[in-house]
Protein backbone atom coordinates (compact mmCIF):
# COMPACT_ATOMS: atom_id res chain seq x y z
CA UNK A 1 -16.83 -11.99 -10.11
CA UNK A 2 -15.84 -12.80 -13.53
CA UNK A 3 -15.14 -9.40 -15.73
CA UNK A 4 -17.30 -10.35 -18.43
CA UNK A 5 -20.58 -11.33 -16.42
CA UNK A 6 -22.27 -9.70 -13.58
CA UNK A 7 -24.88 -11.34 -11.28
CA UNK A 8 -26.92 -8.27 -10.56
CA UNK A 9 -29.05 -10.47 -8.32
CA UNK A 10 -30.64 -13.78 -7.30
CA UNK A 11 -34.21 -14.14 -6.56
CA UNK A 12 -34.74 -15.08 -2.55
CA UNK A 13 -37.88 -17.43 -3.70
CA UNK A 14 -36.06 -19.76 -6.27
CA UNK A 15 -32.53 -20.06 -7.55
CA UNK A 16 -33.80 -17.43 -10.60
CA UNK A 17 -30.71 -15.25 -11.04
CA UNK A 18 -31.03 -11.97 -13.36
CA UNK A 19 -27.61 -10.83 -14.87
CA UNK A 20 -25.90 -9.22 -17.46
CA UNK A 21 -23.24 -10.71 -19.99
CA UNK A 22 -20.88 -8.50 -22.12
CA UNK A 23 -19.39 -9.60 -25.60
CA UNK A 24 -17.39 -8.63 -28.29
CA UNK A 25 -20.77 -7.52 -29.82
CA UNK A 26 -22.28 -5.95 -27.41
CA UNK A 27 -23.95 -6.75 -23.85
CA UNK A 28 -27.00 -9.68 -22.96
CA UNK A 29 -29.22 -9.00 -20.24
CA UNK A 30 -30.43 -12.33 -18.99
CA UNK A 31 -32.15 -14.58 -18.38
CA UNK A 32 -32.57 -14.21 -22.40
CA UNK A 33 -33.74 -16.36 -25.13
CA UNK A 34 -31.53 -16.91 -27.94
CA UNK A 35 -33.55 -17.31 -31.58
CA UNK A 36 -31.61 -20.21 -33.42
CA UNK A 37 -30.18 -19.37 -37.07
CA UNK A 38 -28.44 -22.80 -37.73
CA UNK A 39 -26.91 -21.86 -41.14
CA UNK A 40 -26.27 -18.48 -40.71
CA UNK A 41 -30.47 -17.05 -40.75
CA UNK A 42 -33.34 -17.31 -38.21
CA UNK A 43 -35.97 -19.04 -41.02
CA UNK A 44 -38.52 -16.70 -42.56
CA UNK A 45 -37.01 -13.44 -40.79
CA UNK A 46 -34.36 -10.81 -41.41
CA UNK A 47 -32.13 -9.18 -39.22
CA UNK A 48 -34.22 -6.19 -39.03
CA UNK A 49 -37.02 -8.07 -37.94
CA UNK A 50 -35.02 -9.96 -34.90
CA UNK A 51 -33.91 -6.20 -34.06
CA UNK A 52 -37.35 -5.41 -33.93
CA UNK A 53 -38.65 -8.23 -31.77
CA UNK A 54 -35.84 -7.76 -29.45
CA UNK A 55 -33.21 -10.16 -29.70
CA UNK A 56 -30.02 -9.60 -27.82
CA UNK A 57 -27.92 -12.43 -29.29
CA UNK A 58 -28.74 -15.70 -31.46
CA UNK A 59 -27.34 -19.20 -32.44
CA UNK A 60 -25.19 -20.36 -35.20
CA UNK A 61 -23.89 -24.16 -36.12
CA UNK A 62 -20.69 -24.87 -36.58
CA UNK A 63 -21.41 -28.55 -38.14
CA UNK A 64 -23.90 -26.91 -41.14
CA UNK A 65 -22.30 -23.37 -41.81
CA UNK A 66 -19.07 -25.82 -42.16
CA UNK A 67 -20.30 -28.07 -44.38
CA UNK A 68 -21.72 -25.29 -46.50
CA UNK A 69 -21.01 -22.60 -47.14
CA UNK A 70 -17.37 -23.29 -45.28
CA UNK A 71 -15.96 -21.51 -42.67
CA UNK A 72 -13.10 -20.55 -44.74
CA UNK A 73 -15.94 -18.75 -46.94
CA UNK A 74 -17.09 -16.75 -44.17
CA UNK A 75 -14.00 -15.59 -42.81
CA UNK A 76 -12.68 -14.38 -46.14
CA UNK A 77 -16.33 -12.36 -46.12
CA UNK A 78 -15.55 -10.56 -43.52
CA UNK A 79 -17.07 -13.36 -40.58
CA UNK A 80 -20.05 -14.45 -39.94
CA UNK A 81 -21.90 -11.18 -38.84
CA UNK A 82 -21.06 -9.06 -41.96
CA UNK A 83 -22.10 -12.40 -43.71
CA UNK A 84 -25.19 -12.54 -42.51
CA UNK A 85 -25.84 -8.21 -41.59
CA UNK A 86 -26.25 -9.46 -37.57
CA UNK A 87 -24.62 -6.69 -35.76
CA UNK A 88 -24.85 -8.33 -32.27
CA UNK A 89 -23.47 -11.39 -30.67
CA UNK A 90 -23.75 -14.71 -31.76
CA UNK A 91 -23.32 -18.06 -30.29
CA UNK A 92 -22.17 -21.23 -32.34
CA UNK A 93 -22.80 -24.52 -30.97
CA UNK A 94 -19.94 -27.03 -31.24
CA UNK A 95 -21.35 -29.07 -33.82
CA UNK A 96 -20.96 -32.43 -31.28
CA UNK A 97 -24.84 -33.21 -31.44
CA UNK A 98 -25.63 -32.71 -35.01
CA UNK A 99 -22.63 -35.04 -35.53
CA UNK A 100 -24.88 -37.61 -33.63
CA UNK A 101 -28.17 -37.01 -34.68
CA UNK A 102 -27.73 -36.33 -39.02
CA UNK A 103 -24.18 -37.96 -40.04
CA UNK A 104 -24.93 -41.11 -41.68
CA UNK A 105 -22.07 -42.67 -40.51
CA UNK A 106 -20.03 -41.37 -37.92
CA UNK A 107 -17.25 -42.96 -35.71
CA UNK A 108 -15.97 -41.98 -32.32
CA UNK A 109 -12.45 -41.80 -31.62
CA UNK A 110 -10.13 -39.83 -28.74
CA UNK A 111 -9.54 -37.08 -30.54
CA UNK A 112 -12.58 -36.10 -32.33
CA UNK A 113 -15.31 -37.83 -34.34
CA UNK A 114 -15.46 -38.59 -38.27
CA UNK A 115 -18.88 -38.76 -40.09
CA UNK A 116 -20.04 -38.88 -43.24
CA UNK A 117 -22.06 -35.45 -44.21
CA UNK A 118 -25.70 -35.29 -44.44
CA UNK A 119 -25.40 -33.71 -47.90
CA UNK A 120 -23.34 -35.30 -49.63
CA UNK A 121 -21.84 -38.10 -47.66
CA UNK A 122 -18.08 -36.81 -48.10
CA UNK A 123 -15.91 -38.10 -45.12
CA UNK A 124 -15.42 -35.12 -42.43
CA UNK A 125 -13.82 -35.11 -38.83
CA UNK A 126 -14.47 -32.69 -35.73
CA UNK A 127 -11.91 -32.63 -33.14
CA UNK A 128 -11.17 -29.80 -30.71
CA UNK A 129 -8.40 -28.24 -33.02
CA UNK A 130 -11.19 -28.33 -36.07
CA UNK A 131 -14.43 -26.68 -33.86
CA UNK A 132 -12.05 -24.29 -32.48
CA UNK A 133 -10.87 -23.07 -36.39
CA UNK A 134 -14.24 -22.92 -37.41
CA UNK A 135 -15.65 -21.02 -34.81
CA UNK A 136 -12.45 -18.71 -34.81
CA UNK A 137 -13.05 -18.56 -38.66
CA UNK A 138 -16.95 -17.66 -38.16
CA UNK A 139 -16.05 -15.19 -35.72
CA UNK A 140 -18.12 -15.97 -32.79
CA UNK A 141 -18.75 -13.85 -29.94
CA UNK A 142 -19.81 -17.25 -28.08
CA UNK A 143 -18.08 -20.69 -29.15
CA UNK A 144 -18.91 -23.89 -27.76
CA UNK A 145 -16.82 -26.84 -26.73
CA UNK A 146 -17.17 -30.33 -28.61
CA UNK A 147 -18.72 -32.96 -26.72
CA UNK A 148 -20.01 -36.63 -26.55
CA UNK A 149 -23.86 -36.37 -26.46
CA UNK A 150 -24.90 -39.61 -24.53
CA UNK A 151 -28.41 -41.21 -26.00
CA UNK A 152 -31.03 -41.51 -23.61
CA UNK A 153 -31.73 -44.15 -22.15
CA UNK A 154 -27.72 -44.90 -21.83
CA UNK A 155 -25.84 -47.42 -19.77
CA UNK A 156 -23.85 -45.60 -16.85
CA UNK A 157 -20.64 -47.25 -17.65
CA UNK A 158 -20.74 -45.65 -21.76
CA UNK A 159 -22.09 -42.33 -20.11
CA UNK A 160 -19.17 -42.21 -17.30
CA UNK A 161 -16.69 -42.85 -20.76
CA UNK A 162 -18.64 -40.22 -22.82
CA UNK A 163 -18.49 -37.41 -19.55
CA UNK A 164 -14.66 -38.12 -19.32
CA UNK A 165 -14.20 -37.56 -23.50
CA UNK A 166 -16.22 -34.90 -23.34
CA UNK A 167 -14.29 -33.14 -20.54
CA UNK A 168 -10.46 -33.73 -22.38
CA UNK A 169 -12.16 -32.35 -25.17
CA UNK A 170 -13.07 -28.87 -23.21
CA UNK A 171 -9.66 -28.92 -21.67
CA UNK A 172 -8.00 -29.35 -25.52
CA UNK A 173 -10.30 -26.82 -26.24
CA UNK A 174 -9.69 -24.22 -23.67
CA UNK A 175 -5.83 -24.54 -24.50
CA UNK A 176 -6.19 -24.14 -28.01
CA UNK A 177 -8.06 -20.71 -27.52
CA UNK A 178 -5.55 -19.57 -25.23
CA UNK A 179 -2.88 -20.63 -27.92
CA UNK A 180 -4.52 -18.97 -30.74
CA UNK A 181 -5.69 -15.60 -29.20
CA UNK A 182 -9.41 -16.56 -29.47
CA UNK A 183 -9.79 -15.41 -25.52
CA UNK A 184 -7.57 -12.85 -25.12
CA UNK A 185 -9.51 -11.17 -28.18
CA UNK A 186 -12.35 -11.15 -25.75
CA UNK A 187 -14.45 -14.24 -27.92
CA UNK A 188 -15.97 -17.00 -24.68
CA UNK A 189 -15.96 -20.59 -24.94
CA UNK A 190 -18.30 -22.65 -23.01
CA UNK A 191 -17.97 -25.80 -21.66
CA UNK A 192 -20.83 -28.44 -21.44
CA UNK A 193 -21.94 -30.68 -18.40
CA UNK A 194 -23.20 -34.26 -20.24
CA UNK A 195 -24.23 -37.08 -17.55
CA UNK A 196 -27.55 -38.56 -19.02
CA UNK A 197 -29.73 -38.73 -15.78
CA UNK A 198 -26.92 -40.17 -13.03
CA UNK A 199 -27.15 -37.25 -11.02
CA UNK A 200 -23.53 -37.86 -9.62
CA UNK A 201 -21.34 -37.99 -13.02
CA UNK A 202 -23.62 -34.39 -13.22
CA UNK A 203 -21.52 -33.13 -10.12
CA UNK A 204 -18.26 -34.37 -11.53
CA UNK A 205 -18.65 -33.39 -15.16
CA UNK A 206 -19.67 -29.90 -13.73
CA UNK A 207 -16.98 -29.99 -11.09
CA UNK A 208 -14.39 -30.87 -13.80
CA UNK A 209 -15.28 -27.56 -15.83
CA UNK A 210 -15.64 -25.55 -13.55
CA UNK A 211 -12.07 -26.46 -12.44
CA UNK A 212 -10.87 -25.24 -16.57
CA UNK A 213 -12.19 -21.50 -15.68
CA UNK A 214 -14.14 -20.90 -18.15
CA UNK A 215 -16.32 -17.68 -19.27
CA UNK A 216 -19.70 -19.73 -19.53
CA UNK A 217 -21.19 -23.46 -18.94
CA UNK A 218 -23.90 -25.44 -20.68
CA UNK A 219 -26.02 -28.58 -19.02
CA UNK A 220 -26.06 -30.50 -22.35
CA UNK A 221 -27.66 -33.66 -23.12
CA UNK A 222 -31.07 -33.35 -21.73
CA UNK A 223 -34.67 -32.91 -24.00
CA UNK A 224 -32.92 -36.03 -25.70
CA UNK A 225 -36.25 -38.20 -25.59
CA UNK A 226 -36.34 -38.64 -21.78
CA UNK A 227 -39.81 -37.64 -19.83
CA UNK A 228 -40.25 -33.78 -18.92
CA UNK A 229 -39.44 -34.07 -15.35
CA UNK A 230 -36.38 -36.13 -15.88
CA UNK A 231 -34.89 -33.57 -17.99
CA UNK A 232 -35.67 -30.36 -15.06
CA UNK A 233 -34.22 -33.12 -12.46
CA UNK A 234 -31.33 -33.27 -14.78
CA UNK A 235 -31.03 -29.05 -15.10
CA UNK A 236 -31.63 -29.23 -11.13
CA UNK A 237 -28.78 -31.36 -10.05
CA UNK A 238 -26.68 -29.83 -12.50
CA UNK A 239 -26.54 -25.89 -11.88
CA UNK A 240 -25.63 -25.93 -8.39
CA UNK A 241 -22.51 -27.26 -9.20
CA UNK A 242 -21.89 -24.56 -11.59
CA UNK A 243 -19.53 -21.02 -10.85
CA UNK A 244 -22.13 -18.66 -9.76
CA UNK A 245 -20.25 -15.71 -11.76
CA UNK A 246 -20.26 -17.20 -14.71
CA UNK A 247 -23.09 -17.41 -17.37
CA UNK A 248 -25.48 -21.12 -17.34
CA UNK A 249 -27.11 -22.07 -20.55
CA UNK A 250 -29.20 -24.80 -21.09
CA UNK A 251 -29.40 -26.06 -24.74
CA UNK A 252 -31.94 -27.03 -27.31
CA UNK A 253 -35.11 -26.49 -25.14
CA UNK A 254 -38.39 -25.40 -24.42
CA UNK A 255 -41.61 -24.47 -23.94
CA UNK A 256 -42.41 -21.44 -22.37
CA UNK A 257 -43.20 -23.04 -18.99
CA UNK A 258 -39.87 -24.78 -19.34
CA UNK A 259 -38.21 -21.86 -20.17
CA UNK A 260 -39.68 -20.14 -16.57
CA UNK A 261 -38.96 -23.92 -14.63
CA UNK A 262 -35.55 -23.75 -15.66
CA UNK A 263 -35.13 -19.75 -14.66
CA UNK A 264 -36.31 -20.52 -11.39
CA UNK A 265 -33.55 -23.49 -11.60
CA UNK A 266 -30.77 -20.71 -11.84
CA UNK A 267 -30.33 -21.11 -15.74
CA UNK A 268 -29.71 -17.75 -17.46
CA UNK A 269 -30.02 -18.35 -21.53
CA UNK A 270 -31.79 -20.91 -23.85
CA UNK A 271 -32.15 -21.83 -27.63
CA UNK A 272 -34.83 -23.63 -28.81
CA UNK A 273 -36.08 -23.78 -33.03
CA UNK A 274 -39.62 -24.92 -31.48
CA UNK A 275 -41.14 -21.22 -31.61
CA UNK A 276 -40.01 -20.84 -34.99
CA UNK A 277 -40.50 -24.74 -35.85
CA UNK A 278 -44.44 -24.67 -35.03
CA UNK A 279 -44.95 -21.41 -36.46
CA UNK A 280 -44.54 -22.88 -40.06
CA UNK A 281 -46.89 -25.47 -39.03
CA UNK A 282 -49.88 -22.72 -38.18
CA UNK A 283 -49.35 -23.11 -34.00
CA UNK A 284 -48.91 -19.95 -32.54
CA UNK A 285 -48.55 -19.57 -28.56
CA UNK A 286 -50.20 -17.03 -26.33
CA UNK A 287 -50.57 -16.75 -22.93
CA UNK A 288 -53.43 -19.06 -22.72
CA UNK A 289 -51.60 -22.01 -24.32
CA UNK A 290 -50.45 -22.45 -27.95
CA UNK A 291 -53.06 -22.09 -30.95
CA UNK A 292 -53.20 -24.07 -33.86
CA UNK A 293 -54.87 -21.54 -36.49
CA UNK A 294 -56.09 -24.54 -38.98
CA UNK A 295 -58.92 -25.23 -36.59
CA UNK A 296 -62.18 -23.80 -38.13
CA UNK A 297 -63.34 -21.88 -35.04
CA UNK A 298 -60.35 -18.89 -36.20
CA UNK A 299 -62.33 -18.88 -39.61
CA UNK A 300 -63.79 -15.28 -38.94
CA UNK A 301 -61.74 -14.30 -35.62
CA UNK A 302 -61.24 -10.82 -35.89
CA UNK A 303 -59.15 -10.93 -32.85
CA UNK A 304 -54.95 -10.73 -32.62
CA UNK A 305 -53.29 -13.44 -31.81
CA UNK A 306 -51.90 -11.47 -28.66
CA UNK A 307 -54.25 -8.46 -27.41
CA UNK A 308 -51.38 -5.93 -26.68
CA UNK A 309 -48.55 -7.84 -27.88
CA UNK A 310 -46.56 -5.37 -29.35
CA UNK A 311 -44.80 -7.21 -32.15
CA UNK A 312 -45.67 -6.00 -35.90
CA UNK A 313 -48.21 -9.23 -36.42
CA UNK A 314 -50.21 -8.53 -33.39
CA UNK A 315 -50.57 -4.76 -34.29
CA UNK A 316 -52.02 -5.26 -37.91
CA UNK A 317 -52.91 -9.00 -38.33
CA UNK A 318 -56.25 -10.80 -37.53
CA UNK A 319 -56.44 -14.23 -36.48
CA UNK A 320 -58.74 -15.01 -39.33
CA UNK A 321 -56.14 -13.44 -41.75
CA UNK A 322 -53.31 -15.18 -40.73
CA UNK A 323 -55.27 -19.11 -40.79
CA UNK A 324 -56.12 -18.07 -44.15
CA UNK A 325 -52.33 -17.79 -45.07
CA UNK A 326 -51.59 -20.79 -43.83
CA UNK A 327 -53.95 -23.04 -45.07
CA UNK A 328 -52.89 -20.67 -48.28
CA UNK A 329 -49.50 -21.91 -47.94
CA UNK A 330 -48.31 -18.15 -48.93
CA UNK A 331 -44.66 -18.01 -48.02
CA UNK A 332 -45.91 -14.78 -45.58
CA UNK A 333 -47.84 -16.78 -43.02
CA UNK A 334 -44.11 -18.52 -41.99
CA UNK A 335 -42.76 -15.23 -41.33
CA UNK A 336 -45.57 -13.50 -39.68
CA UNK A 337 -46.20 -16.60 -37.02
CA UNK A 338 -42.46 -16.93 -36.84
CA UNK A 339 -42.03 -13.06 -35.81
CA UNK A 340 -44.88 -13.48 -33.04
CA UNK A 341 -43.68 -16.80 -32.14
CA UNK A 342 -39.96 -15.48 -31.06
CA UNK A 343 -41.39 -12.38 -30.07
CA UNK A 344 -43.54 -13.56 -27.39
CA UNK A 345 -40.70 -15.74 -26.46
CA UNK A 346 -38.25 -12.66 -26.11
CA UNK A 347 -40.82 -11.08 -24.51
CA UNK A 348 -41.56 -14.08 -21.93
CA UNK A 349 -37.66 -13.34 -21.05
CA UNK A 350 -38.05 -9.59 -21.05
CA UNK A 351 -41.33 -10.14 -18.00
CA UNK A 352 -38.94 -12.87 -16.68
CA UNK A 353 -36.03 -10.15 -15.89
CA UNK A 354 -38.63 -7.36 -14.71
CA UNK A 355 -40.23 -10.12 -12.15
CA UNK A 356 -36.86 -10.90 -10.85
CA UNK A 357 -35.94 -6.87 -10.20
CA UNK A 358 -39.54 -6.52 -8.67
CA UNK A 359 -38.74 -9.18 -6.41
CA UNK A 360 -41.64 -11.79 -6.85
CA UNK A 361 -40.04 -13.60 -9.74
CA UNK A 362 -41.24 -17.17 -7.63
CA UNK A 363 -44.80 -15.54 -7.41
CA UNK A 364 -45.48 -14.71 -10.94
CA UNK A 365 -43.71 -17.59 -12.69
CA UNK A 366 -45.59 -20.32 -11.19
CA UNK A 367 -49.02 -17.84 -11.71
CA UNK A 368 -48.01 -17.74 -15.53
CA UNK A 369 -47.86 -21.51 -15.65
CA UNK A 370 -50.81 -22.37 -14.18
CA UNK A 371 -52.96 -19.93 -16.47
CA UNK A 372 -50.99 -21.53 -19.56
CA UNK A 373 -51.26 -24.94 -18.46
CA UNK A 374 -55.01 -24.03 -17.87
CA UNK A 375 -55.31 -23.18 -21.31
CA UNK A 376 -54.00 -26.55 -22.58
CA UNK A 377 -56.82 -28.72 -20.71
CA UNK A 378 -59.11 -26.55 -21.97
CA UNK A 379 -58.10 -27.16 -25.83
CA UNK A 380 -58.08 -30.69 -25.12
C-alpha cells in the first residue's frame, strides 16, 4: 500500500473504491470532486466560501498562472496558497491541453512543445524541465505530468506516437522531481494514460506508468468531443490497468451521473468548470435534473433551489429571487448559483463516500441516475 493513499475499501457491486489521500496540505477523502480555479480563484467565490461548501482540495493551471501572473511571481509571494489564502491542497494540471486547445500556434517537438500565448502571442515552450519549475515554483501539493493530448477522432498510428511522447515525458518528469527534491518534500506527481479510444495503447500507456511508481494516475484525453459512452468505455478499459494503491483521477469531466458512472468505474477524483460554467448562465442542477432559472414558470417560485440543501443559497434564497438576478445580470446571481452549483457537486461526492461505507454504493448510484435522468425527459 502506498504511504500516502489508503484504499479503505472497494464496493463488492461495482469497482467504486472509497479512500483517503494525504498531502502536504492536509488529507482528501475520496471519491471527491475537485472545484477548478484555473488562474489561481474558483470564479465568483472566495476561499471562505469553498471552505464552507466543503471542498477538500481544488485545481490550478500551470499554462495560465504562468503566463500571468508568472510562476516566479508566486513563489517570491510566498506560493500559490498564501497567494491566493487556500489553506488546503491544490492540484495543477500540466498545462499539455491548454497548450492544444488556446495557443495560436503551437509546434510539437521531443522535448516539449512551443506556442504562441493566447494573450499576447509571445513565443513560449513547455517541456518536462519547464512544468516541473512551475509547479515546484507554485507550490503544488499535486503536480501533473506534461502530455500529448490526441484529438478525437485520431488516426491510431499519430495516437500510438503521441502515447509513447507522452510517456518519456512522465519518465523526464518523474526524474526531475526526484532530482530537485519536489518528492521527497512530500509534493505527488501524476502521470496520465492518453490512448484516444484504442482500448489496447490504454493498457500499455497505463502499464508504462504504472511501471515509473508514481503517487497518482490520470486517464486523460477523453470528453474531447467523442460520444458519452465512448468516453466511460475509454475510463473502463483504462482503470483496471491502474495500481490499485494509488489515487485514479479522471480529468476535465462531468455531469453528475458521470461523475457516479465513473465512481462505480473505480475512479476516485474529478475536475470539471461545468458546475461553475452553467451557473453564470442561470442553470442550476438538483436532484431532479438541472434548472435553467430564465424560464418564466420560476417567475414567482417561492421554493429553494434544493429543499434541504444545506449550502448558504438554499437556506435564504428563493427560486424566484435568484431568476430575477440573473436576468438582472447583478454580479451576485454568478456567485450564489456558483456556490449551490459546487456545493451540490461536493455534496454528490460526500453521499457517494457514505453509500460506499453503507455498502450499497451499486444500489443507490444507479437509483440516483434514473430519478435525474427522469427529470431531464420530463423538461424536454
Amino acid at each position: 500500500m502506498a504511504d500516502h493513499f489508503d484504499l479503505l475499501l472497494t464496493d463488492t457491486d461495482t469497482a467504486a473504491r472509497r479512500g483517503r489521500l494525504r498531502t502536504r496540505h492536509g488529507v482528501v477523502e475520496t471519491p471527491i470532486f475537485m472545484p477548478v480555479g484555473t488562474q489561481g480563484t474558483v470564479k465568483a467565490l472566495t476561499p471562505q466560501h469553498l471552505e464552507d461548501i466543503g471542498a477538500q482540495i481544488i485545481l490550478g493551471n500551470t499554462y495560465h498562472l504562468n503566463l500571468r501572473p508568472g510562476s516566479d511571481l508566486v513563489r517570491d509571494m510566498g506560493g500559490l496558497h498564501t497567494f491566493m489564502g487556500w489553506d488546503k491542497p491544490i492540484l495543477t494540471d500540466s498545462g499539455g491541453f491548454q497548450v492544444f486547445s488556446l495557443a495560436k500556434l503551437r509546434k510539437l517537438k521531443e522535448d516539449g512543445i512551443e506556442f504562441q500565448s493566447h494573450l499576447d502571442g509571445r513565443t513560449c515552450f513547455l517541456g518536462p524541465k519547464e512544468v516541473m519549475t512551475i509547479q515546484a515554483n507554485l507550490g503544488s501539493d499535486i503536480a501533473m505530468v506534461i502530455d500529448e493530448c490526441p484529438p478525437w477522432p485520431c488516426e491510431r498510428d499519430a495516437c500510438a506516437a503521441a502515447v509513447a511522447r507522452s510517456e518519456r515525458w512522465a519518465r523526464q518528469c518523474r526524474d526531475i522531481a526526484v532530482e530537485c527534491g519536489f518528492l521527497a518534500r512530500g509534493h505527488h506527481v501524476f502521470g496520465i494514460v492518453q490512448g484516444s479510444t484504442f482500448d489496447d495503447l490504454r493498457r500499455e500507456a497505463a502499464e508504462a506508468l504504472a511501471a515509473l511508481d508514481l503517487p497518482g494516475y490520470a486517464v486523460g484525453g477523453v470528453s474531447v468531443g467523442e460520444p458519452e459512452p465512448e468516453m466511460l468505455k475509454q475510463v473502463g478499459a483504462t482503470t483496471p490497468h491502474l495500481p490499485a494503491d494509488k489515487p485514479r483521477y479522471t480529468m476535465g469531466l462531468g455531469t453528475p451521473p458521470q461523475l457516479l458512472k465513473m465512481v462505480a468505474l473505480g475512479v476516485d477524483m474529478f475536475d470539471c468548470v461545468l458546475p461553475s460554467r452553467v451557473a453564470r448562465n442561470g442553470l442550476v442542477f438538483t436532484p431532479d435534473g438541472p434548472l435553467n432559472l430564465r424560464n418564466e414558470r420560476f417567475r414567482s417560485d417561492a421554493s429553494p433551489i434544493v429543499e434541504g440543501l444545506g449550502n448558504y443559497t438554499c437556506r435564504n434564497f428563493t427560486r424566484a429571487y435568484l431568476r430575477h438576478l440573473v436576468l438582472a445580470e447583478e454580479m451576485l446571481a454568478g456567485t450564489l448559483l456558483t456556490l449551490h452549483n459546487l456545493h451540490f457537486y461536493l455534496d454528490l461526492m460526500a453521499q457517494a463516500r457514505a453509500h460506499l461505507e453503507a455498502g450499497d454504493y451499486g444500489a443507490w448510484h444507479r437509483s440516483w441516475i434514473e430519478r435525474y435522468e427522469a427529470g431531464l425527459h420530463r423538461a424536454r
